[in-house]
Protein backbone atom coordinates (compact mmCIF):
# COMPACT_ATOMS: atom_id res chain seq x y z
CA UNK A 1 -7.87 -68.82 30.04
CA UNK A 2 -6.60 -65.82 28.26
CA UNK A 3 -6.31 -65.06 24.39
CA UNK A 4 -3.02 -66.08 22.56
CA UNK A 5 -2.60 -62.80 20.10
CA UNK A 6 0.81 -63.73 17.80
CA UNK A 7 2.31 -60.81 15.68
CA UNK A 8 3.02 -62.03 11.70
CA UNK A 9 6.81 -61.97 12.47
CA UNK A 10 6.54 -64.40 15.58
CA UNK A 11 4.10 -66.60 13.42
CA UNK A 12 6.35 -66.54 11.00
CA UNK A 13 9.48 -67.25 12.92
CA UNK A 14 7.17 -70.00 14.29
CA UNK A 15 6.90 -71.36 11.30
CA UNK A 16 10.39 -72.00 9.91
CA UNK A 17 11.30 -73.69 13.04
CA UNK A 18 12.27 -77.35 12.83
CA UNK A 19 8.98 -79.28 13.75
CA UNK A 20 10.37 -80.70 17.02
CA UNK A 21 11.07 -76.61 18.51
CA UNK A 22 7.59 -75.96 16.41
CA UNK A 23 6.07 -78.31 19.11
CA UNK A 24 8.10 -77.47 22.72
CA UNK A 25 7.27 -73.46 22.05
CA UNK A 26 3.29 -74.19 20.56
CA UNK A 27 3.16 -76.43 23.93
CA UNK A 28 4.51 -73.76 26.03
CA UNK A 29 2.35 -70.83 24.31
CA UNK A 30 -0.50 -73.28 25.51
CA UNK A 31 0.50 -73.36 29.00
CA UNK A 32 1.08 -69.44 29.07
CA UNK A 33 -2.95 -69.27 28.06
CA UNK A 34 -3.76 -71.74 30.58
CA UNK A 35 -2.26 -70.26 33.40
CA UNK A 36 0.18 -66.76 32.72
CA UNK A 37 1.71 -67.05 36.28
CA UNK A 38 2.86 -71.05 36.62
CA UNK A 39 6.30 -71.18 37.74
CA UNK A 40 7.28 -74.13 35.21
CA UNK A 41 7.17 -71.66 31.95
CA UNK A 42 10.57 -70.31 33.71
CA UNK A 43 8.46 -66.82 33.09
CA UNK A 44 11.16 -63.66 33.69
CA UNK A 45 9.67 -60.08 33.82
CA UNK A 46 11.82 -57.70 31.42
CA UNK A 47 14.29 -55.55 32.89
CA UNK A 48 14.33 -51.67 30.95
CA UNK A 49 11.24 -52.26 29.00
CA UNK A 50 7.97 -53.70 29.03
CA UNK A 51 6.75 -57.50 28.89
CA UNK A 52 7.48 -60.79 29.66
CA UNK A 53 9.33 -63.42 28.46
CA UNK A 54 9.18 -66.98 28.40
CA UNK A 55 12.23 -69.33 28.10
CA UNK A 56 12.25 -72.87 26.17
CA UNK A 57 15.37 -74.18 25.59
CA UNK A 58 17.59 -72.07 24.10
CA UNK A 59 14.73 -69.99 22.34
CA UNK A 60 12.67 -67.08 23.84
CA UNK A 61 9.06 -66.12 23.90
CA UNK A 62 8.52 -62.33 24.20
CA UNK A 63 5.42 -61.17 25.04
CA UNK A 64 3.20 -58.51 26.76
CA UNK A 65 0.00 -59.11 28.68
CA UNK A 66 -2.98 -57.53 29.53
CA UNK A 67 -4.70 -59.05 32.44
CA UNK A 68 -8.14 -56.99 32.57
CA UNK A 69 -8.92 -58.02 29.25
CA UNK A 70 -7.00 -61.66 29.24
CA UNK A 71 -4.91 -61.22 26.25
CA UNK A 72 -1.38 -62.15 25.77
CA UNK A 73 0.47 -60.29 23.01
CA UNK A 74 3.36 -62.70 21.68
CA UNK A 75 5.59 -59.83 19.79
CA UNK A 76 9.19 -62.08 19.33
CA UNK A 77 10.01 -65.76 19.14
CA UNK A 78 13.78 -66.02 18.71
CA UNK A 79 17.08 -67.58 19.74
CA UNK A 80 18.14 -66.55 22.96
CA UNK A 81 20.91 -63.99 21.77
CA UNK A 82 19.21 -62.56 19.19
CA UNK A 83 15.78 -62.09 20.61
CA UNK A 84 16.70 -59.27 23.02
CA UNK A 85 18.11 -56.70 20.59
């Protein structure tokens, strides 16, 4: 299992989501401890930078990881437009 690590803005983002998205991305940042490689978190490596992200719905999960140390780095929760910029 590998440590969840969320940055204040992605908590925060987090938080000011409608309780039903609350639950679908909490549920899928669960998943992405239990297992950072399952093919059901629709898991895309990203292109021109660094990281991963993760996509639920129409919302994005941006994060980095560091396998030797099993820690995952969530740095963005956003929209899918807006989270790339």
């Amino acid at each position: 299992m590998y440590e969840i690590i969320m940055r204040k803005k992605a908590l925060k983002k987090l938080r000011t989501l409608p309780e039903k998205q609350q639950v679908f991305i909490s549920q899928a940042i669960e998943f992405l401890a239990l297992d950072p490689d399952d093919d059901r978190l629709h898991i895309t490596k990203l292109g021109g930078r660094s990281g991963y992200r993760v996509r639920v719905g129409n919302w994005r999960i941006m994060y980095e990881r560091d396998d030797c140390l099993r820690i995952i780095s969530i740095d963005k929760i956003g929209p899918r437009g807006d989270v790339y910029k």
